[in-house]
N, C-alpha and C. Protein backbone atom coordinates (compact mmCIF):
# COMPACT_ATOMS: atom_id res chain seq x y z
N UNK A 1 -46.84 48.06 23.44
CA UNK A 1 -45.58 48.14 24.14
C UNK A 1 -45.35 46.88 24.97
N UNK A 2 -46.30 46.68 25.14
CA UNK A 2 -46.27 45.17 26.28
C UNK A 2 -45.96 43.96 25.99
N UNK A 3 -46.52 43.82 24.59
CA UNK A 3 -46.28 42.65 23.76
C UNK A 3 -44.87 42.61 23.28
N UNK A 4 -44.29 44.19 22.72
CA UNK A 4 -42.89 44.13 22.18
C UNK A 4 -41.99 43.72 23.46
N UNK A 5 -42.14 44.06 24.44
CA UNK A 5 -41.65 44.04 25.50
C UNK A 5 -41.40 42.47 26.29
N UNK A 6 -42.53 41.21 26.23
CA UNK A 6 -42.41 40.64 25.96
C UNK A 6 -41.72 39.54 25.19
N UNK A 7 -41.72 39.78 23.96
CA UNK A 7 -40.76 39.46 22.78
C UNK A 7 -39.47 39.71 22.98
N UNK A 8 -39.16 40.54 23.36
CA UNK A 8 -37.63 40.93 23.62
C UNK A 8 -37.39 40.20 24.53
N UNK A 9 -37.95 40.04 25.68
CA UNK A 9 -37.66 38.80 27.17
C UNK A 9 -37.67 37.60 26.47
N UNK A 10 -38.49 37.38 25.48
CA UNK A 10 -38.66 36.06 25.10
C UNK A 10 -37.45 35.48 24.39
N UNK A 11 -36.42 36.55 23.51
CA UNK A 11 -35.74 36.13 22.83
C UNK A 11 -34.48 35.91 23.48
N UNK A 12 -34.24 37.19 24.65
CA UNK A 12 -33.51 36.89 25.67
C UNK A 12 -33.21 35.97 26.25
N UNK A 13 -34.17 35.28 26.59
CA UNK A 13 -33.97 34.05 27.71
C UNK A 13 -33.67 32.49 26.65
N UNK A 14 -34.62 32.57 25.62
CA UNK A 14 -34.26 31.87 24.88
C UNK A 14 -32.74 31.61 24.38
N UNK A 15 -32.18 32.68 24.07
CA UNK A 15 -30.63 32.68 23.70
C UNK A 15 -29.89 32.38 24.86
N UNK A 16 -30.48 32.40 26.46
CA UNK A 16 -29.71 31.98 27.12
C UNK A 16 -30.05 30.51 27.33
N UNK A 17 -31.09 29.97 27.23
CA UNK A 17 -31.68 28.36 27.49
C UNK A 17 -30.28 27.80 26.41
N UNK A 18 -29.68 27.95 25.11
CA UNK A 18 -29.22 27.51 23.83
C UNK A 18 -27.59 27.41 24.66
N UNK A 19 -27.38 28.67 25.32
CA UNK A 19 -26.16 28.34 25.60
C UNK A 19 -25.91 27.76 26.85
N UNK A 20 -26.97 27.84 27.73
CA UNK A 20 -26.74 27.01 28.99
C UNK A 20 -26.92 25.50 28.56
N UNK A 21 -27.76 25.25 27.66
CA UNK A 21 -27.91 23.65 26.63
C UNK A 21 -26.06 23.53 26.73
N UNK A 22 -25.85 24.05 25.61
CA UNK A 22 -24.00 23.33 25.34
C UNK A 22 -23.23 23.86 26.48
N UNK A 23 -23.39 24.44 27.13
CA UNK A 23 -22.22 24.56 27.95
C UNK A 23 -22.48 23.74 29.50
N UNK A 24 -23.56 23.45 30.09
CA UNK A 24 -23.81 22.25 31.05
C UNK A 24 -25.02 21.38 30.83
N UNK A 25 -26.03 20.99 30.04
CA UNK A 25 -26.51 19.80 30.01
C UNK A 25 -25.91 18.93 29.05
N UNK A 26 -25.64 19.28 27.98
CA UNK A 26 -24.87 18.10 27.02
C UNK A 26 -23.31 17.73 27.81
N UNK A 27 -22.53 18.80 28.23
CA UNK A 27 -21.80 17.96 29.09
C UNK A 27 -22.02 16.92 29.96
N UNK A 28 -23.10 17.03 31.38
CA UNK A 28 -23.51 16.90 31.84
C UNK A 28 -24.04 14.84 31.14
N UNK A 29 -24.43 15.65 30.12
CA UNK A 29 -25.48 14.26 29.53
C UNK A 29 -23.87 13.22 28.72
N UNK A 30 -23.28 13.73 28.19
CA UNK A 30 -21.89 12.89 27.88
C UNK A 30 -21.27 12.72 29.06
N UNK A 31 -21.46 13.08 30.42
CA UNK A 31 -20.42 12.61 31.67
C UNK A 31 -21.09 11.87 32.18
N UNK A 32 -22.15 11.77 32.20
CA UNK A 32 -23.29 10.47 32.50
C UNK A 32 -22.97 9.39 31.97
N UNK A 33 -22.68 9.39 30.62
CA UNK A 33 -22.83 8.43 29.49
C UNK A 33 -21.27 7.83 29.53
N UNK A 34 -20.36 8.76 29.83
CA UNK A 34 -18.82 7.64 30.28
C UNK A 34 -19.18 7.22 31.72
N UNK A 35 -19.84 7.76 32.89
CA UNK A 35 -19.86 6.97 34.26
C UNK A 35 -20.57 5.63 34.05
N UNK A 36 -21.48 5.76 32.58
CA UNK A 36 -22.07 4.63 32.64
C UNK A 36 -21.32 3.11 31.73
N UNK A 37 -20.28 3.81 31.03
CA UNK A 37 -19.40 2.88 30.20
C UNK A 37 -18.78 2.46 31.30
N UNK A 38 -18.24 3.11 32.22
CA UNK A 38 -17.48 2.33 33.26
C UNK A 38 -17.71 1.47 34.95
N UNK A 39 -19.12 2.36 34.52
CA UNK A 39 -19.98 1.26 36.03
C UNK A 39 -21.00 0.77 35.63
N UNK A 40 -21.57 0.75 34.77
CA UNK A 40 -22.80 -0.30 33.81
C UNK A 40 -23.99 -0.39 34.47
N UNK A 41 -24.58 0.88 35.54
CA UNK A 41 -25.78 0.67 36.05
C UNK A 41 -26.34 1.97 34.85
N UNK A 42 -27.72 1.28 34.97
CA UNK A 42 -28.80 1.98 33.63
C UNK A 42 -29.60 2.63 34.61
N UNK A 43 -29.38 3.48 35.59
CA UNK A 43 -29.84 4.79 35.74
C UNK A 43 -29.01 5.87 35.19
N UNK A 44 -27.88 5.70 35.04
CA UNK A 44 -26.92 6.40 34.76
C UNK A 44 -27.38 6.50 33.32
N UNK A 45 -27.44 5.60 32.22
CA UNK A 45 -27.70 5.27 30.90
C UNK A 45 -29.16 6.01 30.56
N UNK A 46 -29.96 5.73 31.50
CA UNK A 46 -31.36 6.21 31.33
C UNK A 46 -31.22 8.01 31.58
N UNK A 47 -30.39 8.67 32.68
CA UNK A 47 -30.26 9.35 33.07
C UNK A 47 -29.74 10.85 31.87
N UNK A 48 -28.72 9.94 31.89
CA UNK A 48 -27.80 10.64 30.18
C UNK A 48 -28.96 10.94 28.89
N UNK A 49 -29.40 9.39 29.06
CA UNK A 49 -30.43 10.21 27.79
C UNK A 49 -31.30 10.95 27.70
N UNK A 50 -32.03 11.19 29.10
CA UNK A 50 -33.14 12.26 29.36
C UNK A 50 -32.48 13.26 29.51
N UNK A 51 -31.58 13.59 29.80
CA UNK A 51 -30.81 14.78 29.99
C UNK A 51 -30.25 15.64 28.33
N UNK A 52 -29.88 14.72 27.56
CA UNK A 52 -29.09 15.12 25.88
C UNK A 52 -30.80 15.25 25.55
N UNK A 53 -31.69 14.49 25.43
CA UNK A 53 -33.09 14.53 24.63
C UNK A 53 -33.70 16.48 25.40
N UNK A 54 -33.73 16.65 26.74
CA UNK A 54 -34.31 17.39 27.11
C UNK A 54 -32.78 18.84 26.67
N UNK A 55 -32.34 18.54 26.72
CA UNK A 55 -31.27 19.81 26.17
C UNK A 55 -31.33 19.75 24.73
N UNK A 56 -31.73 19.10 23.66
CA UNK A 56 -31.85 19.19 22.57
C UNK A 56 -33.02 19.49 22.12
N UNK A 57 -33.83 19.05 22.92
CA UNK A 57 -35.35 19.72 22.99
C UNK A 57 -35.56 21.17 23.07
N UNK A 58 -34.63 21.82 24.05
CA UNK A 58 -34.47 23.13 24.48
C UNK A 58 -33.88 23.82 23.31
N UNK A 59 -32.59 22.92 22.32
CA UNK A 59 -32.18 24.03 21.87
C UNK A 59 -32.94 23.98 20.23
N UNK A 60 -33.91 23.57 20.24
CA UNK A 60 -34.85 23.15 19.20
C UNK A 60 -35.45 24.43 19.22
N UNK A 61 -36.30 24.26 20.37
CA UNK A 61 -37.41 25.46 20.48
C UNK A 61 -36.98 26.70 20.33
N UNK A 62 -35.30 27.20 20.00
CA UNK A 62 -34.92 28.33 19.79
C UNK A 62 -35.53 28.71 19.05
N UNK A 63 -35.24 28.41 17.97
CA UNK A 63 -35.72 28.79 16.59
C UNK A 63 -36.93 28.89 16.03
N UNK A 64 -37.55 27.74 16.58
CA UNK A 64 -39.34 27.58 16.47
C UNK A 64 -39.63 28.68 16.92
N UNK A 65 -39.51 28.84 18.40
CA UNK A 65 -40.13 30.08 19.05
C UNK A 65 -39.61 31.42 18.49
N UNK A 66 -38.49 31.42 18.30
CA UNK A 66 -37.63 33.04 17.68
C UNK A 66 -38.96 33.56 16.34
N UNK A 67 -39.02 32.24 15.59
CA UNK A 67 -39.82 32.54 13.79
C UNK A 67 -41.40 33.05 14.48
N UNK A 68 -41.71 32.06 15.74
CA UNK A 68 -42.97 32.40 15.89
C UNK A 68 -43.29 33.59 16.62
N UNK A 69 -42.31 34.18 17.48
CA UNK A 69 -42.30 35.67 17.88
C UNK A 69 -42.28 36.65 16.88
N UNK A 70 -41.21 36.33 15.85
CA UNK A 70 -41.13 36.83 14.74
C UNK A 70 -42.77 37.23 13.65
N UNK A 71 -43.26 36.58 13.64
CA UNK A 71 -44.40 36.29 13.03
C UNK A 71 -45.41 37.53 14.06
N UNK A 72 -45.50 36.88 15.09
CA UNK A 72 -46.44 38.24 15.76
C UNK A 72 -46.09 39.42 15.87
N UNK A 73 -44.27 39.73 15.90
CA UNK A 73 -43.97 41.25 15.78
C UNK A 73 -44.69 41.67 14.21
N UNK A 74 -44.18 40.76 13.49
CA UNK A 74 -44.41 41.74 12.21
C UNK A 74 -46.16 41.43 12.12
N UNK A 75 -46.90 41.29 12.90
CA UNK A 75 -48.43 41.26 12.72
C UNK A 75 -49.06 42.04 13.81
N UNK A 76 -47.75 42.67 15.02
CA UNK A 76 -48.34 43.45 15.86
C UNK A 76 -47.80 45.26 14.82
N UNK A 77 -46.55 45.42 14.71
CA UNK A 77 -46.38 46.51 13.61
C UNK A 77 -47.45 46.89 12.55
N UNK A 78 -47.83 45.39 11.47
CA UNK A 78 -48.86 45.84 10.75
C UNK A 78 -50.25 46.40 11.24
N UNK A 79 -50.75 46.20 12.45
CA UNK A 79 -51.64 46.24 12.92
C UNK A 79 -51.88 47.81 13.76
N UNK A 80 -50.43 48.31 13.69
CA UNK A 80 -50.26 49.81 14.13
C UNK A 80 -50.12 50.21 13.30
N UNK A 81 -49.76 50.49 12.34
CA UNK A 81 -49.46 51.10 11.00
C UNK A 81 -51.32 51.35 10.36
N UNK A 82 -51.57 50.07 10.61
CA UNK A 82 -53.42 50.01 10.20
C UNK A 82 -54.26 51.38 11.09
N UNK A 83 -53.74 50.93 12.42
CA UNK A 83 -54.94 51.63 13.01
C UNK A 83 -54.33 53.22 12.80
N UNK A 84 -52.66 53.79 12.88
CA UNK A 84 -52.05 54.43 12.49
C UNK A 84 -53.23 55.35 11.57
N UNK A 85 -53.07 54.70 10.21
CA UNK A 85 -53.79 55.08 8.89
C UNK A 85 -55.41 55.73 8.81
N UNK A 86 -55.72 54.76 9.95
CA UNK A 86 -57.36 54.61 10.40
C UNK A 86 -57.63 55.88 11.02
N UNK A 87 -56.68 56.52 12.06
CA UNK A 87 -57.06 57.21 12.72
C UNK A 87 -56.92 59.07 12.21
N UNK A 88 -55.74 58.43 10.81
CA UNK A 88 -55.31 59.86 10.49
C UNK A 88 -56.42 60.14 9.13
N UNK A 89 -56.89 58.92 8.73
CA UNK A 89 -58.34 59.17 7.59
C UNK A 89 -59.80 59.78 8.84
N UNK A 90 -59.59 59.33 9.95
CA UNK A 90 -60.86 59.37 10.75
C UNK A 90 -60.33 61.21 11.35
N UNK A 91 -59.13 61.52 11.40
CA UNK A 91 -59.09 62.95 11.65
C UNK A 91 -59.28 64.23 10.74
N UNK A 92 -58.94 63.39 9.13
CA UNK A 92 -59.05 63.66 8.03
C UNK A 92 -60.79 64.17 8.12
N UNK A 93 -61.21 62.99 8.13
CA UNK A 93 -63.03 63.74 8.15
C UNK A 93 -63.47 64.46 9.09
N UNK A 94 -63.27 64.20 9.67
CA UNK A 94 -63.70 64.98 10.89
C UNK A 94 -63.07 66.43 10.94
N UNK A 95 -62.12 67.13 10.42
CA UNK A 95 -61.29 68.35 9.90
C UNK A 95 -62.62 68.80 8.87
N UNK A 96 -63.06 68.11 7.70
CA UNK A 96 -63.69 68.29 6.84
C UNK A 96 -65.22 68.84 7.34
N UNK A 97 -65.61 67.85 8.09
CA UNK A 97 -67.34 67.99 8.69
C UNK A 97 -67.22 69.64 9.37
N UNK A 98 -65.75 69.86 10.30
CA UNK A 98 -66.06 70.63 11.25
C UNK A 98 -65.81 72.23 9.64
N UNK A 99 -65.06 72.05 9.00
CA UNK A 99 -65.02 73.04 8.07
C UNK A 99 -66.52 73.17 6.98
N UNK A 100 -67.32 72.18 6.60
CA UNK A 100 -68.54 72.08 6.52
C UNK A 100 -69.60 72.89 6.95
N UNK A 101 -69.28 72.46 8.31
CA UNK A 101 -70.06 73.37 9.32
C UNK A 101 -70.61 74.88 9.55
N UNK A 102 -69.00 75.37 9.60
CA UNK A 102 -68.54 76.54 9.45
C UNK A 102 -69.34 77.51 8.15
């Protein structure tokens, strides 16, 4: 439960990092980049580009991270379904021994 629980926050926040990306750092990083066409100091220039690189960075890892959450849900499911199986063969015998017994 903890892990699914997890995953769900994870995908959450992620979908919000993607849209806070386009809706204020790439602005943000193109309003840099005209203050700097028109006053020509390269903090501004330097500034813009760490800003578009680190918001494109962000909206990169959506997807990476979404497939790789993805990947452990469907390996935390298989892994219940396993022990699932495990436990209803292990009640299975144990029904049997105690009728044995008898």
């Amino acid at each position: 439960m903890v892990v699914l629980g997890v995953l769900i926050i994870e995908k959450f926040l992620l979908s919000i990092a993607g849209t806070m990306t386009f809706t204020y750092l790439l602005p943000i990083a193109i309003g840099l980049g005209l203050f700097y066409v028109y006053r020509r100091q390269s903090i501004l220039k330097i500034l813009a580009i760490k800003v578009a690189i680190f918001g494109l960075c962000f909206v990169a890892l959506v997807p990476a991270s979404l497939q790789i959450s993805g990947l452990v849900d469907q390996k935390f499911v298989t892994e219940i379904q396993e022990t699932s199986q495990k436990v209803k063969a292990d009640d299975a015998n144990i029904k049997t021994k105690q009728k044995n017994r008898d």
